[in-house]
C-alpha atoms as a PDB file:
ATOM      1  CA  UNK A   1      -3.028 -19.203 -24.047  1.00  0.00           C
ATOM      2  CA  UNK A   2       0.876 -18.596 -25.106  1.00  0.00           C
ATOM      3  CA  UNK A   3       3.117 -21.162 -23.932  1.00  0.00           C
ATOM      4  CA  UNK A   4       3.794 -21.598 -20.207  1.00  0.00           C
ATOM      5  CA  UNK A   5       7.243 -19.973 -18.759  1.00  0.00           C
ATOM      6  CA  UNK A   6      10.047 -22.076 -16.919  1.00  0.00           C
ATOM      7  CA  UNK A   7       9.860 -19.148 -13.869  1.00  0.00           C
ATOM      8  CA  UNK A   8       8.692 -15.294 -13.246  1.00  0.00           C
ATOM      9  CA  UNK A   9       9.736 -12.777 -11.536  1.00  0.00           C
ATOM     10  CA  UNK A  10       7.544  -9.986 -10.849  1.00  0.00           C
ATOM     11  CA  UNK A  11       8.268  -6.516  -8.808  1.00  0.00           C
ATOM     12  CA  UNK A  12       5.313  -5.125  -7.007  1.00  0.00           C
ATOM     13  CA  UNK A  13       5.180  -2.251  -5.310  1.00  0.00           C
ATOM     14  CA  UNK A  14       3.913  -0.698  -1.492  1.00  0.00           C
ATOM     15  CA  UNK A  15       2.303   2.428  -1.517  1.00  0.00           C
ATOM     16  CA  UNK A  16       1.626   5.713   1.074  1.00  0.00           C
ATOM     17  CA  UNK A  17      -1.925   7.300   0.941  1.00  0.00           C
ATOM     18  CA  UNK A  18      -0.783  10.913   0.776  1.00  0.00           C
ATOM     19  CA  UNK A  19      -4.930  11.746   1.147  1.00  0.00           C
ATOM     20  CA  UNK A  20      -7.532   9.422   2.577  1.00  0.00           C
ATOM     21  CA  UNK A  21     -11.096  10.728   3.975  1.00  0.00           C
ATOM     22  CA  UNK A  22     -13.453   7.801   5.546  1.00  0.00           C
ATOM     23  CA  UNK A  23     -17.153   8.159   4.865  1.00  0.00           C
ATOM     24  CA  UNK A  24     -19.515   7.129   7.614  1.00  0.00           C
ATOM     25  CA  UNK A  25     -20.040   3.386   8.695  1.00  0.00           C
ATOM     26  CA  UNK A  26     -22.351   1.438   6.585  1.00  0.00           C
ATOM     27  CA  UNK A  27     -24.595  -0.892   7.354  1.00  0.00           C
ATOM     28  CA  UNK A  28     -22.430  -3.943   6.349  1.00  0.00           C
ATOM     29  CA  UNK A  29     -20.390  -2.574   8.519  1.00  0.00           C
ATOM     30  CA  UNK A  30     -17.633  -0.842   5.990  1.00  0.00           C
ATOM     31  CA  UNK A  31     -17.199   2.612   4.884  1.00  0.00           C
ATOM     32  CA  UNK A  32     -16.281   4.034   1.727  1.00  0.00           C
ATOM     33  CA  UNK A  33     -13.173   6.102   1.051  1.00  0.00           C
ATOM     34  CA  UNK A  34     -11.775   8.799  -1.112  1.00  0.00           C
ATOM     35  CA  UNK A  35      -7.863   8.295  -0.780  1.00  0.00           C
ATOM     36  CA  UNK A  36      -5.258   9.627  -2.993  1.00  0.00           C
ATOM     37  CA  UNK A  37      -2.812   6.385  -3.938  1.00  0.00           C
ATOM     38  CA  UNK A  38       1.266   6.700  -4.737  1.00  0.00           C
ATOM     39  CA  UNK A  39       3.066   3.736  -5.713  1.00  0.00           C
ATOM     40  CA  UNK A  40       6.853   3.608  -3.768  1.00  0.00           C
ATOM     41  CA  UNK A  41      10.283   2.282  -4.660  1.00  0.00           C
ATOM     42  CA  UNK A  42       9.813   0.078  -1.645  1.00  0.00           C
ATOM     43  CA  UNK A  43       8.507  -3.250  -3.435  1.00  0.00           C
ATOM     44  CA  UNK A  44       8.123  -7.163  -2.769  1.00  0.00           C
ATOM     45  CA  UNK A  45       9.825  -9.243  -5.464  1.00  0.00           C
ATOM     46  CA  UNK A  46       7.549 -12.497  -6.377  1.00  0.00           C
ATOM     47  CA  UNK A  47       8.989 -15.750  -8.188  1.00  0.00           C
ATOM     48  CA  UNK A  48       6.692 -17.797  -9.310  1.00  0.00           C
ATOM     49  CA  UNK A  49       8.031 -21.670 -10.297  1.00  0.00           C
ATOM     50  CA  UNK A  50       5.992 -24.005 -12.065  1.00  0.00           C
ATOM     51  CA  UNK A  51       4.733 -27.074  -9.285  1.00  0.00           C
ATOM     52  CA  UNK A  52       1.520 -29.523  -9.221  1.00  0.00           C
ATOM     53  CA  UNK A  53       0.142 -27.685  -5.702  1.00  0.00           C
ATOM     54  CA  UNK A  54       0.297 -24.107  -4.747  1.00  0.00           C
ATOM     55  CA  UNK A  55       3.095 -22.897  -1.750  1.00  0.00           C
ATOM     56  CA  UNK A  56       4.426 -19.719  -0.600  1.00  0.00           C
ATOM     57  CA  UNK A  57       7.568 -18.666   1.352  1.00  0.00           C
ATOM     58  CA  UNK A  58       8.934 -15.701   2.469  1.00  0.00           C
ATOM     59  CA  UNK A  59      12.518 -14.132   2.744  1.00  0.00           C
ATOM     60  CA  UNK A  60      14.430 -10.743   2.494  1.00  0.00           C
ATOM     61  CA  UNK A  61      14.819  -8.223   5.428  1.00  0.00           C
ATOM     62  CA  UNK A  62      11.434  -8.059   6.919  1.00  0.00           C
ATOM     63  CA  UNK A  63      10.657 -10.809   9.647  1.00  0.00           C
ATOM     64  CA  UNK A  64       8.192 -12.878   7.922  1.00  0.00           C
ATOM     65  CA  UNK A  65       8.046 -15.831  10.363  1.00  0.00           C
ATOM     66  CA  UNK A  66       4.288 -14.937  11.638  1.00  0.00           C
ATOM     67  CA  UNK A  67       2.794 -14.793   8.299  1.00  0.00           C
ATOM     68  CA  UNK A  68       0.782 -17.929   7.374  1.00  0.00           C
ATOM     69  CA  UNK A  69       1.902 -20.122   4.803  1.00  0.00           C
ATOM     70  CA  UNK A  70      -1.229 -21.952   4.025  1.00  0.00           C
ATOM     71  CA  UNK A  71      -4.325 -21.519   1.714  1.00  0.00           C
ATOM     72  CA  UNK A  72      -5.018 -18.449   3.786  1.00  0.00           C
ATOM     73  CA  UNK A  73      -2.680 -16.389   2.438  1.00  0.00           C
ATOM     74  CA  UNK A  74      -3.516 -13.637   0.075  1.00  0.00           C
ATOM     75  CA  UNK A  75      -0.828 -14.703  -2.156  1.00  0.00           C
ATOM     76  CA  UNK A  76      -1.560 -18.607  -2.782  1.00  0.00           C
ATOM     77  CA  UNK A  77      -6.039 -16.791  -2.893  1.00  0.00           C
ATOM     78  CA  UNK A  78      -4.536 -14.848  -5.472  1.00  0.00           C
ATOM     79  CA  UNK A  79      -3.261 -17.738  -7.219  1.00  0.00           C
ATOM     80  CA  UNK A  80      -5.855 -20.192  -6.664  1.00  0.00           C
ATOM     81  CA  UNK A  81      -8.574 -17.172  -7.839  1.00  0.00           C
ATOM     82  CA  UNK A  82      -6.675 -16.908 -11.181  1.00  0.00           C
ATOM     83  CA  UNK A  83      -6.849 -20.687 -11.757  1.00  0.00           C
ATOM     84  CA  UNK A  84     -10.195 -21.233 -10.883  1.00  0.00           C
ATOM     85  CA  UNK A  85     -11.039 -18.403 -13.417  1.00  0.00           C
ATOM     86  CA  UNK A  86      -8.822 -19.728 -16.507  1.00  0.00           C
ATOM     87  CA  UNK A  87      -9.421 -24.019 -15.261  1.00  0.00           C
ATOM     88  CA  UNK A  88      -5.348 -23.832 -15.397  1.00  0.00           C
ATOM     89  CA  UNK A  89      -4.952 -27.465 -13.483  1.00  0.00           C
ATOM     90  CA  UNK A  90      -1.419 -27.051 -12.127  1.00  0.00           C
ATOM     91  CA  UNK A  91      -0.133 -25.217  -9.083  1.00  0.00           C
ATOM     92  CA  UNK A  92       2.963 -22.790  -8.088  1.00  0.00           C
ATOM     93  CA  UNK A  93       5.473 -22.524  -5.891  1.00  0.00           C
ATOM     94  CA  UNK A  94       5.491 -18.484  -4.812  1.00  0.00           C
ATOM     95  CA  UNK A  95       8.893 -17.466  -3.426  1.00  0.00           C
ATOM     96  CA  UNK A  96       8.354 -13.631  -2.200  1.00  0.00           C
ATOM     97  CA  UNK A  97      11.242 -11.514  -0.774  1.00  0.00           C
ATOM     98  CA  UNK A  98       9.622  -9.244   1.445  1.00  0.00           C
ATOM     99  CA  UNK A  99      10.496  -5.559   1.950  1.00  0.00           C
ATOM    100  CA  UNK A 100       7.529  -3.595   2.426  1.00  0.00           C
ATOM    101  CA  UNK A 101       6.346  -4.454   6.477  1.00  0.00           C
ATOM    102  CA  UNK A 102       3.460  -6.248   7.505  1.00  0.00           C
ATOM    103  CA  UNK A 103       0.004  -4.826   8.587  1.00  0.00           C
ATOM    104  CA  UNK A 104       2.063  -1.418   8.208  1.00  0.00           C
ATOM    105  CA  UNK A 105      -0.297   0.497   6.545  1.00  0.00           C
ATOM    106  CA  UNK A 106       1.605   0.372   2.871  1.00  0.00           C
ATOM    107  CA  UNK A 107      -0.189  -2.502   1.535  1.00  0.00           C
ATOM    108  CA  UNK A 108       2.625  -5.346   1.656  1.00  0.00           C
ATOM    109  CA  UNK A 109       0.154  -8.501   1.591  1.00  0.00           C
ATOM    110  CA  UNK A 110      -1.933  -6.523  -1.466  1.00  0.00           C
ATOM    111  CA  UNK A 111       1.679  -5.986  -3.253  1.00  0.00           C
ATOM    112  CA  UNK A 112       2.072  -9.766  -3.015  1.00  0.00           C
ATOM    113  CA  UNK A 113      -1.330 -10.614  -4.046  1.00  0.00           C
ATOM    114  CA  UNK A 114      -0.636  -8.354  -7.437  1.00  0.00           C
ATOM    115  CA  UNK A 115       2.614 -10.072  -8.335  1.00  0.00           C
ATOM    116  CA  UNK A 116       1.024 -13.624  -7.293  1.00  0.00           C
ATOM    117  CA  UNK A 117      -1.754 -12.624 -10.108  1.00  0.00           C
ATOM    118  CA  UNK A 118       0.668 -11.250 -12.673  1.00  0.00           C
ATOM    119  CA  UNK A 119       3.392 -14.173 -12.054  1.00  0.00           C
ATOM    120  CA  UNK A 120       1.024 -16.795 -11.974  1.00  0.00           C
ATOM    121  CA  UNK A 121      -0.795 -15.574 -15.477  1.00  0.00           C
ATOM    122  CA  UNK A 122       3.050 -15.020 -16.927  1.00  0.00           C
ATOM    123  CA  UNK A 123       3.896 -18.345 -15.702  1.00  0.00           C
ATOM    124  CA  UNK A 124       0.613 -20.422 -16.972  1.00  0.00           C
ATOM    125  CA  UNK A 125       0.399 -18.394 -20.240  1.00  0.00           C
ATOM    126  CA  UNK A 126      -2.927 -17.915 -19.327  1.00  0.00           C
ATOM    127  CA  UNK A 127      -3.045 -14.434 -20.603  1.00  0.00           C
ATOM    128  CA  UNK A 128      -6.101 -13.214 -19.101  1.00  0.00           C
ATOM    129  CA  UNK A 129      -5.122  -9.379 -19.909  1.00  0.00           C
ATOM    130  CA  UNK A 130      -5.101  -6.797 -17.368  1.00  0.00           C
ATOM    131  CA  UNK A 131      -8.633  -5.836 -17.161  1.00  0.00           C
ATOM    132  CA  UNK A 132      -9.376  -9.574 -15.923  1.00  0.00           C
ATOM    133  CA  UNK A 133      -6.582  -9.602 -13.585  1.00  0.00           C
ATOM    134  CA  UNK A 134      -7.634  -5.765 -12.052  1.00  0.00           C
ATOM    135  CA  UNK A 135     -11.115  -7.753 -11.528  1.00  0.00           C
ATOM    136  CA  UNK A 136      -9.863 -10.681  -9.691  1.00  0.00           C
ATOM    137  CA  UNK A 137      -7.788  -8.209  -7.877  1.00  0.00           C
ATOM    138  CA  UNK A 138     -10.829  -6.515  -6.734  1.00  0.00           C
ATOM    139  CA  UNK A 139     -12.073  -9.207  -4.893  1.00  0.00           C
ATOM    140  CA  UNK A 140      -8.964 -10.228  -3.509  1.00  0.00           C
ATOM    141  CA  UNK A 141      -8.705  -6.924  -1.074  1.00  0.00           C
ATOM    142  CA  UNK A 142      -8.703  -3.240  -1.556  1.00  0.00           C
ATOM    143  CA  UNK A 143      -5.563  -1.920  -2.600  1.00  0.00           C
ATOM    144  CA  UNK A 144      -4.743  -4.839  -4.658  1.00  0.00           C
ATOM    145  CA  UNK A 145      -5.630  -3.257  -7.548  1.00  0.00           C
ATOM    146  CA  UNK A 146      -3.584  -0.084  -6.893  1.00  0.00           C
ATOM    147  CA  UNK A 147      -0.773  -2.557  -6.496  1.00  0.00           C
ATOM    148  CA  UNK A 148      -0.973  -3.669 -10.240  1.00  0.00           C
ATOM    149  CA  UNK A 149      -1.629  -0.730 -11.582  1.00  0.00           C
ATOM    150  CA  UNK A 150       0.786   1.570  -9.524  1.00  0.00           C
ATOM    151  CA  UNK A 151       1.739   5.155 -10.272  1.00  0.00           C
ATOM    152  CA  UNK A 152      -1.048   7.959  -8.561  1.00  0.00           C
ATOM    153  CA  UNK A 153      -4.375   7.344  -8.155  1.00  0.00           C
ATOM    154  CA  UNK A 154      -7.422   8.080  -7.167  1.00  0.00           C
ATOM    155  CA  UNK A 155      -9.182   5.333  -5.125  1.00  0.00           C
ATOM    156  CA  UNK A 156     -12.851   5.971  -3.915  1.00  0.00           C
ATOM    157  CA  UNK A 157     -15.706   2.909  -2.587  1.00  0.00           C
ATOM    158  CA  UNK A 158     -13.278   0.810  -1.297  1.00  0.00           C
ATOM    159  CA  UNK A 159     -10.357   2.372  -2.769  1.00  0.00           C
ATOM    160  CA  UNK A 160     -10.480  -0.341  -5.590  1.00  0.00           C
ATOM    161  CA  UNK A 161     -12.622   1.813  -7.934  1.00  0.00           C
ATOM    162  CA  UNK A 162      -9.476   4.046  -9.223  1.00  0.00           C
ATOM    163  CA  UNK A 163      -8.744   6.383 -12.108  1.00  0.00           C
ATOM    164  CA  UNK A 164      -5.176   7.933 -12.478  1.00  0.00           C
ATOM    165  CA  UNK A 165      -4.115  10.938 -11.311  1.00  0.00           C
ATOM    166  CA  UNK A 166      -1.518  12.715 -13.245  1.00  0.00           C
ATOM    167  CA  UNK A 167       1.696  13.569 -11.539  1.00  0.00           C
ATOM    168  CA  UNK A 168       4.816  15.210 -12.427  1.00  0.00           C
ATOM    169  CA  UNK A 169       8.073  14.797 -11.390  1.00  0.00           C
ATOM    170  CA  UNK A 170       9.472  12.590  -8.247  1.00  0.00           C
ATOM    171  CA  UNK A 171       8.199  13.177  -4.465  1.00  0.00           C
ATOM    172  CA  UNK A 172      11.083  11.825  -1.616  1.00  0.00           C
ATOM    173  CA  UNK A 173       9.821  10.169   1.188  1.00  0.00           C
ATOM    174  CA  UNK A 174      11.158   8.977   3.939  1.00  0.00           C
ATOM    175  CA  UNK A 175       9.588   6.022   5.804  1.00  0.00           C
ATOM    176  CA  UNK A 176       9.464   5.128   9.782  1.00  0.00           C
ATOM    177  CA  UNK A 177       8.865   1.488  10.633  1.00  0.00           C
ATOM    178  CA  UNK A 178       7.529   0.554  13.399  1.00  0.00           C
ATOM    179  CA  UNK A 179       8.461  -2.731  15.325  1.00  0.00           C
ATOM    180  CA  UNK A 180       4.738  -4.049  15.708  1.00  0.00           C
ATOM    181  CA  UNK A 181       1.823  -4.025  13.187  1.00  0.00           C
ATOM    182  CA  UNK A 182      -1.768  -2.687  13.408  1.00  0.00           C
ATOM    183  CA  UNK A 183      -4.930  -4.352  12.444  1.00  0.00           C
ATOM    184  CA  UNK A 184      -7.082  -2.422   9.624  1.00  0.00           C
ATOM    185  CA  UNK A 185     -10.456  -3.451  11.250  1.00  0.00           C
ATOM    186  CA  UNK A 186      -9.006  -2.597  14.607  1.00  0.00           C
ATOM    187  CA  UNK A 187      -8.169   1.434  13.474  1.00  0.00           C
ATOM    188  CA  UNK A 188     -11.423   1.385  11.845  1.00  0.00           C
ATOM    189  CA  UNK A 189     -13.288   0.717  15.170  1.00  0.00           C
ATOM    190  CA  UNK A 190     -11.389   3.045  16.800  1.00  0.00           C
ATOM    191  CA  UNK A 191     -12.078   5.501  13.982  1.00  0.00           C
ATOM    192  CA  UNK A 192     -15.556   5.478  14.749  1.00  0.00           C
ATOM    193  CA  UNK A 193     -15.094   5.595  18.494  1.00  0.00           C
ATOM    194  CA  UNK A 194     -13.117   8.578  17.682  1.00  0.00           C
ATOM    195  CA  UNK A 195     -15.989  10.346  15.736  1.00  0.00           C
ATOM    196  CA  UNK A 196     -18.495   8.692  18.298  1.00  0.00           C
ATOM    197  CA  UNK A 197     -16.574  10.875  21.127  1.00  0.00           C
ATOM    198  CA  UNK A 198     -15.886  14.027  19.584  1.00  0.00           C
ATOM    199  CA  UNK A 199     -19.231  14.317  17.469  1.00  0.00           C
ATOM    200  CA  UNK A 200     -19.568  17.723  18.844  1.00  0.00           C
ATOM    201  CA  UNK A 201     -16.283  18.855  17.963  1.00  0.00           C
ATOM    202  CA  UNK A 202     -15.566  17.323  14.504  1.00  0.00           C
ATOM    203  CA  UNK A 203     -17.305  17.785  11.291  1.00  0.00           C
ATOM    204  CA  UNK A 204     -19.861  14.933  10.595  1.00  0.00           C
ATOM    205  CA  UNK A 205     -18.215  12.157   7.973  1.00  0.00           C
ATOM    206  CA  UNK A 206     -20.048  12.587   4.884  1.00  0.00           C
ATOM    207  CA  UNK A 207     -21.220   9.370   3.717  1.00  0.00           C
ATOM    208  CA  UNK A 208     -19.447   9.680  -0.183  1.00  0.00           C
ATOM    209  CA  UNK A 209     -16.098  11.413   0.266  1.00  0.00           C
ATOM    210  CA  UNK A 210     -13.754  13.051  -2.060  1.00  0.00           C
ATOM    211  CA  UNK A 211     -10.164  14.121  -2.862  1.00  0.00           C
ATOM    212  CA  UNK A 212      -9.721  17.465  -2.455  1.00  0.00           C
ATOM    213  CA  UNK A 213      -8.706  19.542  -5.531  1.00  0.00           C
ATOM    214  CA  UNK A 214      -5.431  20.683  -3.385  1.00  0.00           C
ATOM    215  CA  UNK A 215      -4.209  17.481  -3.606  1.00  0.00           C
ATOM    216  CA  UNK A 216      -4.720  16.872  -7.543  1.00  0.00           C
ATOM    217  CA  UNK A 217      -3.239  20.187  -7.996  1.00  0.00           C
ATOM    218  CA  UNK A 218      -0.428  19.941  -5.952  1.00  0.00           C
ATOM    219  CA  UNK A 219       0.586  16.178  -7.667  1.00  0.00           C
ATOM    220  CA  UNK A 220      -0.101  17.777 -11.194  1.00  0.00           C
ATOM    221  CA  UNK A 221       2.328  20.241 -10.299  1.00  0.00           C
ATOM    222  CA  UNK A 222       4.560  17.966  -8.683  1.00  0.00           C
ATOM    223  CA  UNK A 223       5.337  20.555  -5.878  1.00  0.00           C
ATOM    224  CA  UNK A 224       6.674  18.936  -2.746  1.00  0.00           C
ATOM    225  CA  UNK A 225       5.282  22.050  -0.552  1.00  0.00           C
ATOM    226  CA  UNK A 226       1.890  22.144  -2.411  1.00  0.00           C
ATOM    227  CA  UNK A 227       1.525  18.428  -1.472  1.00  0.00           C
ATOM    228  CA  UNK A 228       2.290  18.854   2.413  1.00  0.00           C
ATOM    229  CA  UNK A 229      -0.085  21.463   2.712  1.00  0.00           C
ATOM    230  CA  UNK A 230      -2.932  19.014   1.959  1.00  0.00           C
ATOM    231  CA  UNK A 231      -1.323  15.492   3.351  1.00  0.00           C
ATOM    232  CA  UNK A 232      -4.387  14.201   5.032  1.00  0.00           C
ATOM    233  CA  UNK A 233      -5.451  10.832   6.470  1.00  0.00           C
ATOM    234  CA  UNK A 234      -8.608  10.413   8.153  1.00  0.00           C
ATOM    235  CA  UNK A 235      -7.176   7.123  10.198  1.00  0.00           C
ATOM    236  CA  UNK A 236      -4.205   9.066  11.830  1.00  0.00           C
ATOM    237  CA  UNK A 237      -6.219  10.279  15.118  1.00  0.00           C
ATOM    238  CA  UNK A 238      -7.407   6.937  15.510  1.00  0.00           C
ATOM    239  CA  UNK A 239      -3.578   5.385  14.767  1.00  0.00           C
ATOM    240  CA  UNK A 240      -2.071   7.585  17.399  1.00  0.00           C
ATOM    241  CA  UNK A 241      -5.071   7.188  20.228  1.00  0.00           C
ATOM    242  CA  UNK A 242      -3.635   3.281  19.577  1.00  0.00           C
ATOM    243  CA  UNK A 243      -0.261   3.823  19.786  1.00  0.00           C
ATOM    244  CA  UNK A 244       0.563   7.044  21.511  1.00  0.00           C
ATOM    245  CA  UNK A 245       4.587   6.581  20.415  1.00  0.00           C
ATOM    246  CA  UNK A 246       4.087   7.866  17.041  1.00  0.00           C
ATOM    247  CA  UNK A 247       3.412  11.339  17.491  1.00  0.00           C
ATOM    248  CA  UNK A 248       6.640  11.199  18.789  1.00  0.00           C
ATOM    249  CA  UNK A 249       8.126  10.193  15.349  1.00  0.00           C
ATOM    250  CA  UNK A 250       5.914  12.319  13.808  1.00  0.00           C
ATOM    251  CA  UNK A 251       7.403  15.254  15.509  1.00  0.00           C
ATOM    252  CA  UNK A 252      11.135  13.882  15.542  1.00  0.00           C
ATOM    253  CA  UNK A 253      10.491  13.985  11.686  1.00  0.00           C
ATOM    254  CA  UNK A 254       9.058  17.645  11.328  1.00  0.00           C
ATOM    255  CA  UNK A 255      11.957  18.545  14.115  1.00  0.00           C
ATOM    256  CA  UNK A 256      14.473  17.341  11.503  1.00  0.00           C
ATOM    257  CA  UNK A 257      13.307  18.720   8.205  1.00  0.00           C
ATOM    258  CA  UNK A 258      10.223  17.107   6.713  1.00  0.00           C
ATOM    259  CA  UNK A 259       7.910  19.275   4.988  1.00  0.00           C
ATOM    260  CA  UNK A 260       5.047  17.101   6.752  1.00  0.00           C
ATOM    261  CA  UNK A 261       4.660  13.460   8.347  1.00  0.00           C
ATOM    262  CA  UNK A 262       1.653  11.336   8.063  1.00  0.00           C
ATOM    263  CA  UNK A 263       0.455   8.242   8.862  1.00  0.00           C
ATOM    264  CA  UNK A 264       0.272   6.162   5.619  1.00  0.00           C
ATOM    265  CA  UNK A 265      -3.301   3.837   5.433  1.00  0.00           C
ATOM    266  CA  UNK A 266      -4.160   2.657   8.690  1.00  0.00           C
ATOM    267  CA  UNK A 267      -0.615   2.601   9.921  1.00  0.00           C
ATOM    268  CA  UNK A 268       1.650   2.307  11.768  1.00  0.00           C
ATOM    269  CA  UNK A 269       4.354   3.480   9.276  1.00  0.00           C
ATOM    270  CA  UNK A 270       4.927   6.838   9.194  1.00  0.00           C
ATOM    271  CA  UNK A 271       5.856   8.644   5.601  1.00  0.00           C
ATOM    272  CA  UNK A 272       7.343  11.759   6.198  1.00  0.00           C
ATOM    273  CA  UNK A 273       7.314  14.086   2.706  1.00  0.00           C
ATOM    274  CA  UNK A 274      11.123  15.834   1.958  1.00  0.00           C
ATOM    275  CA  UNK A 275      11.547  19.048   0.263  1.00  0.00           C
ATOM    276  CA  UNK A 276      13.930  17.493  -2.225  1.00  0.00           C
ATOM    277  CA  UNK A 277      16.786  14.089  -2.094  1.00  0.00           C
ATOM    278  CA  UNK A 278      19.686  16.503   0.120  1.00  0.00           C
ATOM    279  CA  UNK A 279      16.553  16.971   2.429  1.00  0.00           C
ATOM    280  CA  UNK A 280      15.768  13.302   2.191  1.00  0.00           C
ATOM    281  CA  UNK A 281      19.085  11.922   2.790  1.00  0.00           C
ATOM    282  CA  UNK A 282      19.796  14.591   6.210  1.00  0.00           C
ATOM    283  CA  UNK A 283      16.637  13.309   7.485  1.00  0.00           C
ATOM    284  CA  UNK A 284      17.093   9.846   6.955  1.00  0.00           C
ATOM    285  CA  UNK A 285      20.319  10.349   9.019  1.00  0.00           C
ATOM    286  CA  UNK A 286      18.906  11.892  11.432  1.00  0.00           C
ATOM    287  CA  UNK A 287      15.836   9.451  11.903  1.00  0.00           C
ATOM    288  CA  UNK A 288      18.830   6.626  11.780  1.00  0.00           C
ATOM    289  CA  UNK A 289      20.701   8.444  14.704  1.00  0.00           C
ATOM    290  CA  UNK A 290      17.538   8.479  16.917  1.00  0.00           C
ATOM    291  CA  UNK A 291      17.605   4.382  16.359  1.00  0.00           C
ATOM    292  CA  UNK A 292      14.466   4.440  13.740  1.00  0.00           C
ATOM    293  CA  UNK A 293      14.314   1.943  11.241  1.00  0.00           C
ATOM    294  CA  UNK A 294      14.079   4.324   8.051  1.00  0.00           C
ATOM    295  CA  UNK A 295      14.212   3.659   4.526  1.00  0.00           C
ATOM    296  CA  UNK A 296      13.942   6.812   1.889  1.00  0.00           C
ATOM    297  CA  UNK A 297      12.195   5.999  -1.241  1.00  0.00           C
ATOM    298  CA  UNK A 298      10.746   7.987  -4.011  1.00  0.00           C
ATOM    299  CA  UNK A 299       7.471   8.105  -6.073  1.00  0.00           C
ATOM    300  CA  UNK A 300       5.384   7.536  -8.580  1.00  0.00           C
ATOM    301  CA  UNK A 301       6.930   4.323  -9.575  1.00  0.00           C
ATOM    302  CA  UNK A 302       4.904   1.788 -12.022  1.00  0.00           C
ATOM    303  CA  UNK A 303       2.675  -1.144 -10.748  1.00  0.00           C
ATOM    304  CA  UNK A 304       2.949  -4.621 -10.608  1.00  0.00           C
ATOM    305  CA  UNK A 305       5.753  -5.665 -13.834  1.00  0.00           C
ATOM    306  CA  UNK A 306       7.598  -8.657 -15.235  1.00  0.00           C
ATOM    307  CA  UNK A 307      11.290  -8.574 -14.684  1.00  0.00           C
ATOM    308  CA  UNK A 308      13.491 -10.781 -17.286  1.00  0.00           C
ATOM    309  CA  UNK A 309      15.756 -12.293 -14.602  1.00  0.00           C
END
């Protein structure tokens, strides 16, 4: 253990799935996945003060008023995991500025989790090293890992089973929030209505999917037009049978530029890929001027990192 801090600051970042494929349902009722990760320069900033219990609150430009407060959230689990693991006896007080929205498909609560479990270990000089903290991660969600480890990636079982993926250069997104969230569980249902309905039409889910080589190649050559050929996401038909509005944006967005829109994890924020930043900043204008909420924002960017405040 190295000596405990006076307070952290930690900068964790949301992420767009520029690839996901959904195997078949399992019989514990999840399915594995084969997504393709990429960190964004949209990120939650977590302090972390030294206090006897453990409390979280939320500010910043995203209305956080809904989210819970209590043990239940995935911040203050994060916490609690990492002191049950090192028998660190204190608490924390978690002040997280919130810019990446909730249940938007870009992994906001698993960004928070990550800085919770880097902050807290900063702040306790518990030092458990990263391999430890990727493992209590794990259990924590999904894409929590991903969240501390950032960059590209390649996450298959339940996308927390990742190995980098090498690209080069800097992608420009631009992002479409929507005013409302979407449950996970709830496009995941629908996802296998979806396949339920069209089983004639659609190919059958394999039960272990994979990244196609497209996408690899096109990151590796960090070619903007390479990657919008192959921008998949398994969980789009079922996003847009939920919420019919966003094909709309989807279209406003390839109307006004974008090499390609999709809809990022399980939605309902739309990432819409831009040739280059000119391209980025005429359609973030243009997205503005048709009263989206928009933010442009580039990637790779790295994981979950201490800031010296």
């Amino acid at each position: 253990m190295t000596t405990p801090a006076a307070a952290v600051h930690v900068r964790a970042p949301g992420k767009i799935n520029v690839f996901m494929r959904v195997g078949t349902l399992q019989e514990d009722g999840y399915h594995d996945v084969a997504t393709a990760y990429q960190a964004v320069s949209l990120c939650e900033e977590v302090r972390a003060f030294p206090a006897s219990d453990f409390s979280v609150s939320f500010d910043g430009p995203i209305d956080s008023s809904g989210l819970a407060t209590d043990a239940s959230n995935i911040a203050i689990k994060a916490a609690r995991a990492l002191a049950r693991r090192t028998g660190f006896r204190g608490g924390v007080r978690l002040e997280i500025t919130k810019r990446v929205p909730i249940a938007g498909g870009m992994g906001g609560g698993s960004a928070d989790a990550a800085g919770a479990l880097l902050a807290c270990d900063a702040l306790w000089g518990t030092d458990v090293g990263r391999e430890e903290l990727h493992a209590l991660a794990a259990r924590l969600g999904a894409d929590v890992p991903f969240a501390l480890m950032g960059g590209t990636a390649i996450g298959t079982g339940r996308g927390d089973r990742l190995s980098p993926a090498l690209a080069k250069g800097t992608f420009h997104w631009v992002l479409a929030f929507a005013d409302f969230g979407m449950s996970t569980p709830a496009v995941y249902q629908e996802l296998d209505r979806h396949r339920d309905r069209h089983a004639l039409d659609i190919f059958p889910a394999s039960p272990q999917p994979f990244v196609d080589a497209g996408v690899l190649q096109a990151l590796r050559a960090g070619d903007p037009h390479m990657l919008a050929e192959c921008l998949h996401n398994d969980l789009q038909a079922p996003s847009l049978h939920l919420a019919p509005d966003l094909a709309k944006v989807l279209e406003l967005g390839e109307q006004n530029g974008a090499l390609a829109g999709i809809v990022s994890g399980s939605g309902p924020t739309i990432a819409f890929l831009a040739a280059d930043l000119d391209s980025a900043i005429s359609l973030q204008i243009a997205l503005s001027a048709a009263r989206l909420t928009v933010a442009r924002v580039t990637g790779p960017v790295s994981g979950a990192r201490l800031l010296a405040d």
